[in-house]
Structures are given as structure tokens and as C-alpha cells.
PDBML (XML) file of the C-alpha atoms, coordinates in Angstrom:
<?xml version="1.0" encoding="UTF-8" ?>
<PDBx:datablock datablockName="MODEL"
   xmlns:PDBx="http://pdbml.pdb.org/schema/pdbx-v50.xsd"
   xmlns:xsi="http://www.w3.org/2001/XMLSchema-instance"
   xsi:schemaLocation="http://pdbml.pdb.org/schema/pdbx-v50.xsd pdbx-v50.xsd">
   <PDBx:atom_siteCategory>
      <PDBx:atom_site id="1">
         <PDBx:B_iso_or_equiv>0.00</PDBx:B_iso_or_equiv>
         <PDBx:Cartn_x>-66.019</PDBx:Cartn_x>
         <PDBx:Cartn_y>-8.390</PDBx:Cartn_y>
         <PDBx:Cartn_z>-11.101</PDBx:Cartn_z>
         <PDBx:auth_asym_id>A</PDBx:auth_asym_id>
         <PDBx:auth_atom_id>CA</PDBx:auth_atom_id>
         <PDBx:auth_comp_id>UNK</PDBx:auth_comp_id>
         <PDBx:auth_seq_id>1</PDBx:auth_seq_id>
         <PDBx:group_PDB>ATOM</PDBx:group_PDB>
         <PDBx:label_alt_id xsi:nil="true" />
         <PDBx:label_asym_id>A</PDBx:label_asym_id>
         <PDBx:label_atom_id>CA</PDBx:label_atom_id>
         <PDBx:label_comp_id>UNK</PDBx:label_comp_id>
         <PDBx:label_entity_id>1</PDBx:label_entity_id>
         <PDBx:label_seq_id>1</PDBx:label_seq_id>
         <PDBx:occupancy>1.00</PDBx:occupancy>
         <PDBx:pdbx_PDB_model_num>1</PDBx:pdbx_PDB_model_num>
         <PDBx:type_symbol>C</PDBx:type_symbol>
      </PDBx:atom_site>
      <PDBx:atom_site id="2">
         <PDBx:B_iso_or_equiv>0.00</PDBx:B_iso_or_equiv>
         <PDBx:Cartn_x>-64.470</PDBx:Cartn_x>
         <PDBx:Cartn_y>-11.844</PDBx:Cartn_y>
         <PDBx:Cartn_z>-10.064</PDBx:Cartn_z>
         <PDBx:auth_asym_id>A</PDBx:auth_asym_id>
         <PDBx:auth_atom_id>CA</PDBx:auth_atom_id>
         <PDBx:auth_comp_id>UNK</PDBx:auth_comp_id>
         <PDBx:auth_seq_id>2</PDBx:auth_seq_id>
         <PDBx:group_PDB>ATOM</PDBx:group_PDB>
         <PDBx:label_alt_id xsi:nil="true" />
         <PDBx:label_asym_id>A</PDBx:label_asym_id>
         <PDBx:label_atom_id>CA</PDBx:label_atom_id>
         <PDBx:label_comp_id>UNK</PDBx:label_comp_id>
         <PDBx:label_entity_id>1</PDBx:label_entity_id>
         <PDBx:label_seq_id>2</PDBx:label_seq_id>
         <PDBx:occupancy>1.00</PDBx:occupancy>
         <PDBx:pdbx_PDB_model_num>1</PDBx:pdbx_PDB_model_num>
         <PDBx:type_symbol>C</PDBx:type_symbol>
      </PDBx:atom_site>
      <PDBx:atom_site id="3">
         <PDBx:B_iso_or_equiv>0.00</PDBx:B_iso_or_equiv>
         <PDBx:Cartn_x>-67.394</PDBx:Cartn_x>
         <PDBx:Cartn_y>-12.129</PDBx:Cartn_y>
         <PDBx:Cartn_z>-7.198</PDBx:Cartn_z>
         <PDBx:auth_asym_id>A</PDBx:auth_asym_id>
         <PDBx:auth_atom_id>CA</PDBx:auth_atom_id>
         <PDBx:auth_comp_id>UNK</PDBx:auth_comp_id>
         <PDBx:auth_seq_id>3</PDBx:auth_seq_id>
         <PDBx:group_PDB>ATOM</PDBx:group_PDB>
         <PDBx:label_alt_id xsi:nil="true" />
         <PDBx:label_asym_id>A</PDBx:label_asym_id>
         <PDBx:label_atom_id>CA</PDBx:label_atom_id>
         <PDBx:label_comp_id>UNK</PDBx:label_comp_id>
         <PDBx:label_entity_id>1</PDBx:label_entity_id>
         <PDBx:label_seq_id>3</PDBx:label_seq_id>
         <PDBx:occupancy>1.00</PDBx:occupancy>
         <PDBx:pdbx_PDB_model_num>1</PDBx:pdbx_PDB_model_num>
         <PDBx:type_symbol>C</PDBx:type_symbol>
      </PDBx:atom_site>
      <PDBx:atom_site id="4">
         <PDBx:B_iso_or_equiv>0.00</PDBx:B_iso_or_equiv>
         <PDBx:Cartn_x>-67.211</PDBx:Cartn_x>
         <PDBx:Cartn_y>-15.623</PDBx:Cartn_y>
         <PDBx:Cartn_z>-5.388</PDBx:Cartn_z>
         <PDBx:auth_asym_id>A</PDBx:auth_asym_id>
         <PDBx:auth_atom_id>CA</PDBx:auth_atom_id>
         <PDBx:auth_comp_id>UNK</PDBx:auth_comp_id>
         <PDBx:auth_seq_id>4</PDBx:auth_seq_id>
         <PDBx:group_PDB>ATOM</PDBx:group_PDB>
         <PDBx:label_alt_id xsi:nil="true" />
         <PDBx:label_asym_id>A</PDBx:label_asym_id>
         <PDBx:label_atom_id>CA</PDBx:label_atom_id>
         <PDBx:label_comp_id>UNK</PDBx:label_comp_id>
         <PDBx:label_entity_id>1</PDBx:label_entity_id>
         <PDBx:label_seq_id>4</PDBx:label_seq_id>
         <PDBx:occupancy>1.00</PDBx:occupancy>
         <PDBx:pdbx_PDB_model_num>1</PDBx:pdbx_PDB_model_num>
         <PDBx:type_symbol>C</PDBx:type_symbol>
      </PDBx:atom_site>
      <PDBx:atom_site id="5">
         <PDBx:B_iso_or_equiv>0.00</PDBx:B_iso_or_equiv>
         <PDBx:Cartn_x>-67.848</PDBx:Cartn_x>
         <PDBx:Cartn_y>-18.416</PDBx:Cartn_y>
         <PDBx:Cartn_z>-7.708</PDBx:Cartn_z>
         <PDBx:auth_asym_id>A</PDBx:auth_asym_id>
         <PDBx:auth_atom_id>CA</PDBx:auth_atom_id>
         <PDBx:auth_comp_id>UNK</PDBx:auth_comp_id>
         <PDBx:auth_seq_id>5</PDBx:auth_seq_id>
         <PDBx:group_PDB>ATOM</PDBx:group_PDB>
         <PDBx:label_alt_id xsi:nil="true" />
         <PDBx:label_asym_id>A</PDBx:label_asym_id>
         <PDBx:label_atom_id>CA</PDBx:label_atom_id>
         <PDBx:label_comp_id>UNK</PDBx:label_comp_id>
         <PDBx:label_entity_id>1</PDBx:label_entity_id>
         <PDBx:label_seq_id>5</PDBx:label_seq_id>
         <PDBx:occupancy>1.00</PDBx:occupancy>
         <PDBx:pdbx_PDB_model_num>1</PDBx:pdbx_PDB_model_num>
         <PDBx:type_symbol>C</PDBx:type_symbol>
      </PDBx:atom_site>
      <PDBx:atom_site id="6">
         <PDBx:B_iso_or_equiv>0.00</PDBx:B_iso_or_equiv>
         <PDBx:Cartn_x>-66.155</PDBx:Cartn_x>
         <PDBx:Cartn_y>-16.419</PDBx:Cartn_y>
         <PDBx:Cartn_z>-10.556</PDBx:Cartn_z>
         <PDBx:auth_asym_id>A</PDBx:auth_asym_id>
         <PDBx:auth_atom_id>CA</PDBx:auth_atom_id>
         <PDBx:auth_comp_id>UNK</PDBx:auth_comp_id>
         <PDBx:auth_seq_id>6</PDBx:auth_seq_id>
         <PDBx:group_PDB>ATOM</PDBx:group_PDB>
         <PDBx:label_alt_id xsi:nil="true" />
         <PDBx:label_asym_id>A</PDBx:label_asym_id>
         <PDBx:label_atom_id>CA</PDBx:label_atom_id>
         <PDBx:label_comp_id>UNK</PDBx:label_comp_id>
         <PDBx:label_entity_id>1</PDBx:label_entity_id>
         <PDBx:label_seq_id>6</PDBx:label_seq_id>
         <PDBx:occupancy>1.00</PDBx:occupancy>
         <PDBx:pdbx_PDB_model_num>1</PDBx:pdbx_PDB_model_num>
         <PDBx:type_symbol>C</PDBx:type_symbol>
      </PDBx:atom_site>
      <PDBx:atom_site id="7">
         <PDBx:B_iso_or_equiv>0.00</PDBx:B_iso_or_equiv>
         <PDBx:Cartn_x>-63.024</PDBx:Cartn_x>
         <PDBx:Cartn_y>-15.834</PDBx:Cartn_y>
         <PDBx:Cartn_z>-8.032</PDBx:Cartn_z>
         <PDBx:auth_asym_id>A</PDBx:auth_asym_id>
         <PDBx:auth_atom_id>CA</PDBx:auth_atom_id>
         <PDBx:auth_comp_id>UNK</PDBx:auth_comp_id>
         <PDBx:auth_seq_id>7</PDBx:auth_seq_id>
         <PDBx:group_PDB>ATOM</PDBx:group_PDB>
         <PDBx:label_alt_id xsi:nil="true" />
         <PDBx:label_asym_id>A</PDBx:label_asym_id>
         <PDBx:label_atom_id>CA</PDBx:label_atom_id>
         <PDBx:label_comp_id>UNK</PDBx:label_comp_id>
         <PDBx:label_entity_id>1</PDBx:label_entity_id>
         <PDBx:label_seq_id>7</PDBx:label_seq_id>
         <PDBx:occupancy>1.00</PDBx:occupancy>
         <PDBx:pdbx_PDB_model_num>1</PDBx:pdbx_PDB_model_num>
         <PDBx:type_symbol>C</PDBx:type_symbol>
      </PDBx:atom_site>
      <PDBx:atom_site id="8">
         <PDBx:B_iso_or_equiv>0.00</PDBx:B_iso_or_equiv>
         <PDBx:Cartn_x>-62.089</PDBx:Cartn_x>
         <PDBx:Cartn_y>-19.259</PDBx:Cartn_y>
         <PDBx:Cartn_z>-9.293</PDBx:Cartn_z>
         <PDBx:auth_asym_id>A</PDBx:auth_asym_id>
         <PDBx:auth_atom_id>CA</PDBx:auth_atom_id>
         <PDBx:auth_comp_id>UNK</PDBx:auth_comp_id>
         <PDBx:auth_seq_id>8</PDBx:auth_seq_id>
         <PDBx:group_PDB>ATOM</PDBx:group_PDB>
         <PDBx:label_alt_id xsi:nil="true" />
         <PDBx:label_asym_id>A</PDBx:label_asym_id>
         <PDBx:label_atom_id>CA</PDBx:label_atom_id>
         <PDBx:label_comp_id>UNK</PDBx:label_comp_id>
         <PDBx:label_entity_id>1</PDBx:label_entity_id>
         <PDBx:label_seq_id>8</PDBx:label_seq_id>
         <PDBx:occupancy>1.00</PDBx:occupancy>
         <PDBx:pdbx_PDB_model_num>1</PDBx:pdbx_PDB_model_num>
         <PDBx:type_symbol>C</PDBx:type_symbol>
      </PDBx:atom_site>
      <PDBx:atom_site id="9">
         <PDBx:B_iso_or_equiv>0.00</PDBx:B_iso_or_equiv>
         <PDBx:Cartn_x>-59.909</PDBx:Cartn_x>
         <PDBx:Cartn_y>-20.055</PDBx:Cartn_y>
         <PDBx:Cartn_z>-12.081</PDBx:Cartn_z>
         <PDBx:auth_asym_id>A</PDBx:auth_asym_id>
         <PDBx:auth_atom_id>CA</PDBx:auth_atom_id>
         <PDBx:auth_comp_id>UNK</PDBx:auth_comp_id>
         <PDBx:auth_seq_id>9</PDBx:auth_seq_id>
         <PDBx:group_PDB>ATOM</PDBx:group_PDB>
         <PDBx:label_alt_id xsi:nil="true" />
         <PDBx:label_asym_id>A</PDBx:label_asym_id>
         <PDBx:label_atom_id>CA</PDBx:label_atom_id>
         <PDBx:label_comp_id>UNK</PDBx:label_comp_id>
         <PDBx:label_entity_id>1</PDBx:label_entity_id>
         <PDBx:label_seq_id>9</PDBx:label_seq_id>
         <PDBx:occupancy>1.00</PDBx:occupancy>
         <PDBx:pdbx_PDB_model_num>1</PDBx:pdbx_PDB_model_num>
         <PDBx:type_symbol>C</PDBx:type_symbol>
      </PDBx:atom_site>
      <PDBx:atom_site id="10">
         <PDBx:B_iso_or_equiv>0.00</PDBx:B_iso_or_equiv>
         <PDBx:Cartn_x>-62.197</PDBx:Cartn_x>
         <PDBx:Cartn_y>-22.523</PDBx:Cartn_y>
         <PDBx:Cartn_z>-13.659</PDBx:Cartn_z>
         <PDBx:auth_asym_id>A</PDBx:auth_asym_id>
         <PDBx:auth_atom_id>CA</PDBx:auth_atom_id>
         <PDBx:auth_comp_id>UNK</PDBx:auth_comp_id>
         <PDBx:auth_seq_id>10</PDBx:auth_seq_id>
         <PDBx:group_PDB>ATOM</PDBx:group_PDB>
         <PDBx:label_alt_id xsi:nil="true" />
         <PDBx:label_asym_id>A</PDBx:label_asym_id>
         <PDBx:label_atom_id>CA</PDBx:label_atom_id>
         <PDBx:label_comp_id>UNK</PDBx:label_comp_id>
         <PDBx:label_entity_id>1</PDBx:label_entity_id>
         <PDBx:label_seq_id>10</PDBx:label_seq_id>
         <PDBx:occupancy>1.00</PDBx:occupancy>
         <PDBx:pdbx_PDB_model_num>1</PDBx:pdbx_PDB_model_num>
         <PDBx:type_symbol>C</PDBx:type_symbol>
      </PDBx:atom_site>
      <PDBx:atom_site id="11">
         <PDBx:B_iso_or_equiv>0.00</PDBx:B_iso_or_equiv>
         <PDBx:Cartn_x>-65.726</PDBx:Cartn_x>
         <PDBx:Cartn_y>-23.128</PDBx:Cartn_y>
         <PDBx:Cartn_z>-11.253</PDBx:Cartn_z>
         <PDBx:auth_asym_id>A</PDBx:auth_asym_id>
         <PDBx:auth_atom_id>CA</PDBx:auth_atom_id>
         <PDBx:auth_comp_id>UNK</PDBx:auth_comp_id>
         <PDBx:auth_seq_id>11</PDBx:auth_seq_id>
         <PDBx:group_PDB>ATOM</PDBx:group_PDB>
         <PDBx:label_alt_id xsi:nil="true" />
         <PDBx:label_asym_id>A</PDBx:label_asym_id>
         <PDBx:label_atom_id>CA</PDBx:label_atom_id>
         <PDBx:label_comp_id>UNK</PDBx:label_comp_id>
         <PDBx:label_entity_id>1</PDBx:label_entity_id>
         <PDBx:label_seq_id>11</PDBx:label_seq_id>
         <PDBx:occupancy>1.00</PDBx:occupancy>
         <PDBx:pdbx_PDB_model_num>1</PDBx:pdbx_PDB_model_num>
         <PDBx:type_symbol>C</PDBx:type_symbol>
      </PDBx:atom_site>
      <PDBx:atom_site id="12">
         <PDBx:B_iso_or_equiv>0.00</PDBx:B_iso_or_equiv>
         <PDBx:Cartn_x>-67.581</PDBx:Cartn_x>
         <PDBx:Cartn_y>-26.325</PDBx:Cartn_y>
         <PDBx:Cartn_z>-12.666</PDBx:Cartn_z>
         <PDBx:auth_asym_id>A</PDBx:auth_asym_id>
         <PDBx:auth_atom_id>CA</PDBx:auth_atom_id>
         <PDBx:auth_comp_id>UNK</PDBx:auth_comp_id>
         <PDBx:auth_seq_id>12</PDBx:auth_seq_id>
         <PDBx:group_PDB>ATOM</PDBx:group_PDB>
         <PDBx:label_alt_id xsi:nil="true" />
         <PDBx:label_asym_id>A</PDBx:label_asym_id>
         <PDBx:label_atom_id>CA</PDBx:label_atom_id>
         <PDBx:label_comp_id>UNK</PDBx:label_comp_id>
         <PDBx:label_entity_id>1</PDBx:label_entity_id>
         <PDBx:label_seq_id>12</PDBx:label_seq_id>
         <PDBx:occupancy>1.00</PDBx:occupancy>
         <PDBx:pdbx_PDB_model_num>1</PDBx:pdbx_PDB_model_num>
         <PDBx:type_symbol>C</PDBx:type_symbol>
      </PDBx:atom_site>
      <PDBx:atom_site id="13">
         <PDBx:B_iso_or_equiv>0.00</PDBx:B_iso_or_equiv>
         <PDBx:Cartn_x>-71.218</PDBx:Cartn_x>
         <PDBx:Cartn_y>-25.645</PDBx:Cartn_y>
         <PDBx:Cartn_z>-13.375</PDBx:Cartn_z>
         <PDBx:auth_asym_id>A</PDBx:auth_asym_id>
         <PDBx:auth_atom_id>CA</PDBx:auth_atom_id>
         <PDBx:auth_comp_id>UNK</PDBx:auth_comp_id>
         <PDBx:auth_seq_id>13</PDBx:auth_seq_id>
         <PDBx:group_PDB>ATOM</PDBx:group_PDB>
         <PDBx:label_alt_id xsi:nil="true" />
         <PDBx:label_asym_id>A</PDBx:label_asym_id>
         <PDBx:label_atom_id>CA</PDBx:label_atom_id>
         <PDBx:label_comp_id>UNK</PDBx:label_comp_id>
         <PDBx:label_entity_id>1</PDBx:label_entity_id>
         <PDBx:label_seq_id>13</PDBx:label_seq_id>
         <PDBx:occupancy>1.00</PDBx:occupancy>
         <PDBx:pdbx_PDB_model_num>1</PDBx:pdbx_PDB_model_num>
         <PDBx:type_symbol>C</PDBx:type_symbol>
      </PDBx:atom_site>
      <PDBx:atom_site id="14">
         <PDBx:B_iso_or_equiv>0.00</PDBx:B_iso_or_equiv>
         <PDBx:Cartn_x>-73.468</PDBx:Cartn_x>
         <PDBx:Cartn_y>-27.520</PDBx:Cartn_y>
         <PDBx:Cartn_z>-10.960</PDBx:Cartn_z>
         <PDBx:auth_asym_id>A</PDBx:auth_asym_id>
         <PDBx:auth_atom_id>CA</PDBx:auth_atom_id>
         <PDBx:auth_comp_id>UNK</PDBx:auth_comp_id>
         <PDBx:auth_seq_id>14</PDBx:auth_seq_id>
         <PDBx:group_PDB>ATOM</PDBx:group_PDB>
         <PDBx:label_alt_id xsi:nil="true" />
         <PDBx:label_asym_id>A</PDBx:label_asym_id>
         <PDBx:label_atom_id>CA</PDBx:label_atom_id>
         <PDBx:label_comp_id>UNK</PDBx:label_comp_id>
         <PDBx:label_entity_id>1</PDBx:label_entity_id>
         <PDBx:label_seq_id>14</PDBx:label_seq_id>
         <PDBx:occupancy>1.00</PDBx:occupancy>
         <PDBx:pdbx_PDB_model_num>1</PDBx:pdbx_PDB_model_num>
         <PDBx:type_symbol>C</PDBx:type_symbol>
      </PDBx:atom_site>
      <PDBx:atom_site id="15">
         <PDBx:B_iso_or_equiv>0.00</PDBx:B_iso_or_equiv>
         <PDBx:Cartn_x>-75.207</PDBx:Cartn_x>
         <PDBx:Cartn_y>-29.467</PDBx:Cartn_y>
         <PDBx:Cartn_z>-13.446</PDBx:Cartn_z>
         <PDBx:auth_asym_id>A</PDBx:auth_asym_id>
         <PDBx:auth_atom_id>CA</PDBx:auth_atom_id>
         <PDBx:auth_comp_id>UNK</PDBx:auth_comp_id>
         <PDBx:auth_seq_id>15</PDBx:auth_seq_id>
         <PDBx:group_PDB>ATOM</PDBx:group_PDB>
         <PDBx:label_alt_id xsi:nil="true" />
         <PDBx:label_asym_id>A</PDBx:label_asym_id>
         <PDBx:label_atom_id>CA</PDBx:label_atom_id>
         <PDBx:label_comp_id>UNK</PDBx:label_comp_id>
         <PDBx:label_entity_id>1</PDBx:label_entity_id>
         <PDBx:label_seq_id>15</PDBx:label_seq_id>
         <PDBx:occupancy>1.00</PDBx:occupancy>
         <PDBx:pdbx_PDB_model_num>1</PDBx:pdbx_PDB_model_num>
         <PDBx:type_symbol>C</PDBx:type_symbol>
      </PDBx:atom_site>
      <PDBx:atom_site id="16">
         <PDBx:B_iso_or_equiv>0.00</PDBx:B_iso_or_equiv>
         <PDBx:Cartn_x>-71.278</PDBx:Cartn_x>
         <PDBx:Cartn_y>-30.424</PDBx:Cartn_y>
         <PDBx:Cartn_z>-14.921</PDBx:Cartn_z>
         <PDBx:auth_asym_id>A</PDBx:auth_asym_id>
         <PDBx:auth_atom_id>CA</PDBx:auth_atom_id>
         <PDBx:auth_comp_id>UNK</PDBx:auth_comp_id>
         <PDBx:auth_seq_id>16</PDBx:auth_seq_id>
         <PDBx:group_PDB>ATOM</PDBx:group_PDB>
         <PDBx:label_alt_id xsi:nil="true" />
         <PDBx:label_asym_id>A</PDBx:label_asym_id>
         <PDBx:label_atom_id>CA</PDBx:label_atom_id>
         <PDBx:label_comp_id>UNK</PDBx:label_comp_id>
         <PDBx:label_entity_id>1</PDBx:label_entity_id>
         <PDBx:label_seq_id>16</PDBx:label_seq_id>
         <PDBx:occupancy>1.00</PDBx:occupancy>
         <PDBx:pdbx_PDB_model_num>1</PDBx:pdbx_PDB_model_num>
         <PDBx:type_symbol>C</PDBx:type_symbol>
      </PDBx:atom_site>
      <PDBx:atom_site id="17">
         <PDBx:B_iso_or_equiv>0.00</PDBx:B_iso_or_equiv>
         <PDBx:Cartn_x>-71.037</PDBx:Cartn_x>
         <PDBx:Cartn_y>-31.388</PDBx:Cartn_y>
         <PDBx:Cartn_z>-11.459</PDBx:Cartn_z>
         <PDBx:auth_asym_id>A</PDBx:auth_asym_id>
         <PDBx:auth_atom_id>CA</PDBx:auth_atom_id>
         <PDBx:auth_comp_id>UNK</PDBx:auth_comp_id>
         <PDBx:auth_seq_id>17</PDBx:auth_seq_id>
         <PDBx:group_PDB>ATOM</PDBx:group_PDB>
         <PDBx:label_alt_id xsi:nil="true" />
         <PDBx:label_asym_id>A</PDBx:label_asym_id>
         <PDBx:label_atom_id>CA</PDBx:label_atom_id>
         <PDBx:label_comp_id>UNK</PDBx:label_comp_id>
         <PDBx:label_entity_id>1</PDBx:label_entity_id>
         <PDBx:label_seq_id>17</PDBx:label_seq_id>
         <PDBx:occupancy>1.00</PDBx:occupancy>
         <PDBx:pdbx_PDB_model_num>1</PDBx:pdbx_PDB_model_num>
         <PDBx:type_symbol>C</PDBx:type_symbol>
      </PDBx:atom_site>
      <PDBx:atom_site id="18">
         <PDBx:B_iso_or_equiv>0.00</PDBx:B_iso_or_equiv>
         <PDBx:Cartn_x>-74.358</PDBx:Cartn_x>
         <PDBx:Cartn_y>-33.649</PDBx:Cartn_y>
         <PDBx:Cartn_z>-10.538</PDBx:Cartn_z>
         <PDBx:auth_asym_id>A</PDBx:auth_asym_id>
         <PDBx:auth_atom_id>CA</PDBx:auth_atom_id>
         <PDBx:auth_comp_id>UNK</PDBx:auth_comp_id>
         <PDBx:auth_seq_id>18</PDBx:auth_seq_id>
         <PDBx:group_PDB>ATOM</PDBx:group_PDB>
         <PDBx:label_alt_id xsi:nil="true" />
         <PDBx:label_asym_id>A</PDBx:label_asym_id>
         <PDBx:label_atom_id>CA</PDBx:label_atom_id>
         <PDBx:label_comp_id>UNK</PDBx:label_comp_id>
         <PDBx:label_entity_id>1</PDBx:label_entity_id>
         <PDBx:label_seq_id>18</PDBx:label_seq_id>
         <PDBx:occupancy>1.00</PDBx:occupancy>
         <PDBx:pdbx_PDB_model_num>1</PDBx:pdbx_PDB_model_num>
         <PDBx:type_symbol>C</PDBx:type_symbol>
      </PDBx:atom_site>
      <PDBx:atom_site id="19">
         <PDBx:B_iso_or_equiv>0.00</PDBx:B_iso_or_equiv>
         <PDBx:Cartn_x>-73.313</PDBx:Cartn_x>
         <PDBx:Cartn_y>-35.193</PDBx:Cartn_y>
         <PDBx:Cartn_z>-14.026</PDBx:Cartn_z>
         <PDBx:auth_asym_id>A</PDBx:auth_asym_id>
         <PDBx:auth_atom_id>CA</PDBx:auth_atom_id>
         <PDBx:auth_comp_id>UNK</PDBx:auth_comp_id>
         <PDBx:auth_seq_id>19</PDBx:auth_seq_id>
         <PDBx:group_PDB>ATOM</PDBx:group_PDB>
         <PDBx:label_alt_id xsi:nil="true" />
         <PDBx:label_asym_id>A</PDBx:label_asym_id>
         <PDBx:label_atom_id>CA</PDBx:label_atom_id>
         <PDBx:label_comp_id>UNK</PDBx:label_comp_id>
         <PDBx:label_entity_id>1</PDBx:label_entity_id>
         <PDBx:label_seq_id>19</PDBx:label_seq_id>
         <PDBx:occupancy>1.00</PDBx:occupancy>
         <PDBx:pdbx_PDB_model_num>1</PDBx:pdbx_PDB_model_num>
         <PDBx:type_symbol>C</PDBx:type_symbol>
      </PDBx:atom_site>
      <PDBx:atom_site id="20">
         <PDBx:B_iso_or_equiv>0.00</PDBx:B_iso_or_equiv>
         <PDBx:Cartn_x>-70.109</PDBx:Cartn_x>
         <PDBx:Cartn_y>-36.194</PDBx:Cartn_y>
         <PDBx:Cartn_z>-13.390</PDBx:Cartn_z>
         <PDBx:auth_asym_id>A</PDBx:auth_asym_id>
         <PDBx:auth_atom_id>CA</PDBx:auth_atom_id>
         <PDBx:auth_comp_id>UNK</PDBx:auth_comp_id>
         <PDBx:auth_seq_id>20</PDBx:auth_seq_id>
         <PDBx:group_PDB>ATOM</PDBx:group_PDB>
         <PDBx:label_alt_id xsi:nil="true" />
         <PDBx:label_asym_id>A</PDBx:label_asym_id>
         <PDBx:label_atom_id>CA</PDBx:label_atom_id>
         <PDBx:label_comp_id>UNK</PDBx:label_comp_id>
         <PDBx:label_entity_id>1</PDBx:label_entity_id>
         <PDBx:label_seq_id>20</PDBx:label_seq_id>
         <PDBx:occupancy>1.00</PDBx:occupancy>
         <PDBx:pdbx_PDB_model_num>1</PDBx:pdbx_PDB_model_num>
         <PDBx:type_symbol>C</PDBx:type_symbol>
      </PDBx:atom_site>
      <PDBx:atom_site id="21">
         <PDBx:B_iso_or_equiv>0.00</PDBx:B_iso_or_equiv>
         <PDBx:Cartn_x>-71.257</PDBx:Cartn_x>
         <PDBx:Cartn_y>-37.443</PDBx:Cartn_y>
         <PDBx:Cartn_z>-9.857</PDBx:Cartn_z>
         <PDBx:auth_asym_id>A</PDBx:auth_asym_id>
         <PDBx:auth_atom_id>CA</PDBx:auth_atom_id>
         <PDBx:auth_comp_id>UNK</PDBx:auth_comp_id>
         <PDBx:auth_seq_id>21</PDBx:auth_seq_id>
         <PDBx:group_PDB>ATOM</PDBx:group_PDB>
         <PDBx:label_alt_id xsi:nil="true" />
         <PDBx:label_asym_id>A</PDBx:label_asym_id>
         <PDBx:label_atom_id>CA</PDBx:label_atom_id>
         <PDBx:label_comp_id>UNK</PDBx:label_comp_id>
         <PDBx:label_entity_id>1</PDBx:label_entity_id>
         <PDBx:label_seq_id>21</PDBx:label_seq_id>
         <PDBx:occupancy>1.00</PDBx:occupancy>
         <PDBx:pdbx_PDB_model_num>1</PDBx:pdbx_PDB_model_num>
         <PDBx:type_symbol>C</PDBx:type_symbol>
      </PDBx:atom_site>
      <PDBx:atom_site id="22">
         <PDBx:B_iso_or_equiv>0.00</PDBx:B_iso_or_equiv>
         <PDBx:Cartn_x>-73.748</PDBx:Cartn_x>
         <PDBx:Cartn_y>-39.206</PDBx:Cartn_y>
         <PDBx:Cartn_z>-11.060</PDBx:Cartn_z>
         <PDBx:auth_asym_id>A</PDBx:auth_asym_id>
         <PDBx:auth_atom_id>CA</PDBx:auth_atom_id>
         <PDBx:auth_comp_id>UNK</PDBx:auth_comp_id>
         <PDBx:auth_seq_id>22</PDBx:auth_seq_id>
         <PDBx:group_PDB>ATOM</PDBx:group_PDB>
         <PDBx:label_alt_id xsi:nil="true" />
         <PDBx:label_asym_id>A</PDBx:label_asym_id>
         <PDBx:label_atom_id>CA</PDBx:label_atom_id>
         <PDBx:label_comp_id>UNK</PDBx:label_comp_id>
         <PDBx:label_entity_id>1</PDBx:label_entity_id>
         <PDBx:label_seq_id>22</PDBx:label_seq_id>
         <PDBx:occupancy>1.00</PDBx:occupancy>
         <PDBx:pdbx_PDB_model_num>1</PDBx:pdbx_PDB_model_num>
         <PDBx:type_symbol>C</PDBx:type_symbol>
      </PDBx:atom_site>
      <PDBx:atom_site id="23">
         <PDBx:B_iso_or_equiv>0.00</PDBx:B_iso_or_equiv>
         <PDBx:Cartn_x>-71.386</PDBx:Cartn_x>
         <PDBx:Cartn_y>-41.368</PDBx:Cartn_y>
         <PDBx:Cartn_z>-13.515</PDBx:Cartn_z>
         <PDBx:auth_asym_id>A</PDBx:auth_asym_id>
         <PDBx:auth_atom_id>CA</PDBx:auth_atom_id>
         <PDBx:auth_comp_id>UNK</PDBx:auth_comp_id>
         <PDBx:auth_seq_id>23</PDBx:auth_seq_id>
         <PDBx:group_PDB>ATOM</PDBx:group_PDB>
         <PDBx:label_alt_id xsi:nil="true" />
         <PDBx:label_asym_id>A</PDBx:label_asym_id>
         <PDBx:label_atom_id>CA</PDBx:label_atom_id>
         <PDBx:label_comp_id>UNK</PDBx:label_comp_id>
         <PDBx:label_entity_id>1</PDBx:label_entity_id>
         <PDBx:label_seq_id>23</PDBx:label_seq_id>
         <PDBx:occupancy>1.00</PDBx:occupancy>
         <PDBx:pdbx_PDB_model_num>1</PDBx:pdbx_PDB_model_num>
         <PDBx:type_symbol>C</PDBx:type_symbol>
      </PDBx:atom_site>
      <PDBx:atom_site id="24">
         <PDBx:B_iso_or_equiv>0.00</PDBx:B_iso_or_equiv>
         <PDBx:Cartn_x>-69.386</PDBx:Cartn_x>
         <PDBx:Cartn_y>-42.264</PDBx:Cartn_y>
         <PDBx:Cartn_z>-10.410</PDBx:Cartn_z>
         <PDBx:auth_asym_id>A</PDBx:auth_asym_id>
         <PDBx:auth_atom_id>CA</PDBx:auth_atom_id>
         <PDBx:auth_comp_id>UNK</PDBx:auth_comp_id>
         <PDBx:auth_seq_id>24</PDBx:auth_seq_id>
         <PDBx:group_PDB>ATOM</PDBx:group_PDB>
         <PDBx:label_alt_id xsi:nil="true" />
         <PDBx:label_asym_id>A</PDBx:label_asym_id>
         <PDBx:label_atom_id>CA</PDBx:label_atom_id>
         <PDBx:label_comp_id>UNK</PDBx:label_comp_id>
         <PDBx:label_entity_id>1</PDBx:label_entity_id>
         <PDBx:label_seq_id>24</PDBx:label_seq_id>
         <PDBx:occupancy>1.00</PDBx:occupancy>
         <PDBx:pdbx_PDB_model_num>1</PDBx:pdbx_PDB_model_num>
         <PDBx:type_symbol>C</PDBx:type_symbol>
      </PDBx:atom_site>
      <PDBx:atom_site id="25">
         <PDBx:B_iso_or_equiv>0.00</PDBx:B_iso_or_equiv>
         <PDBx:Cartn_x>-72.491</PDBx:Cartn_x>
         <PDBx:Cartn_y>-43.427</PDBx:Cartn_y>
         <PDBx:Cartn_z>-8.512</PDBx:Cartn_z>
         <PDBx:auth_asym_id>A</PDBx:auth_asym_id>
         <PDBx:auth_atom_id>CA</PDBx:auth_atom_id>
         <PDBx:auth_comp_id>UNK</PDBx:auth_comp_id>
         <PDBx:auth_seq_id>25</PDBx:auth_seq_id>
         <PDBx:group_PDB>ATOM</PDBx:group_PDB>
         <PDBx:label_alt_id xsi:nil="true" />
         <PDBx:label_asym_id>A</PDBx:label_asym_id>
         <PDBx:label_atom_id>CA</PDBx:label_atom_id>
         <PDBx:label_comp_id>UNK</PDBx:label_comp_id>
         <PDBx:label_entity_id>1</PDBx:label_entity_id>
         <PDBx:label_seq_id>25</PDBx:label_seq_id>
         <PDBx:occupancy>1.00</PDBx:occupancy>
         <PDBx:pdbx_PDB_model_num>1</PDBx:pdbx_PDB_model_num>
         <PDBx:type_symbol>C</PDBx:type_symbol>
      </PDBx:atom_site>
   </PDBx:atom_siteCategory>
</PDBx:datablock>
């Protein structure tokens, strides 16, 4: 149904996103 997150082209996953985050830190 392309409902908020899934609106998006390509939404990260939040644990993609702590990852990712957490390499910067």
C-alpha cells in the first residue's frame, strides 16, 4: 500500500542505520 516508511524509494532499516552510525562514531 506504499504507507509511510514504504512511501520511500529505498527506507534504510533501523538496525542498517544504528550500524552504519555506529561505524562513524
Amino acid at each position: 500500500l506504499k504507507v509511510n516508511i514504504w512511501s520511500q524509494k529505498s527506507p534504510i532499516a533501523p538496525w542498517d542505520y544504528r550500524k552504519a552510525n555506529n561505524k562513524k562514531k
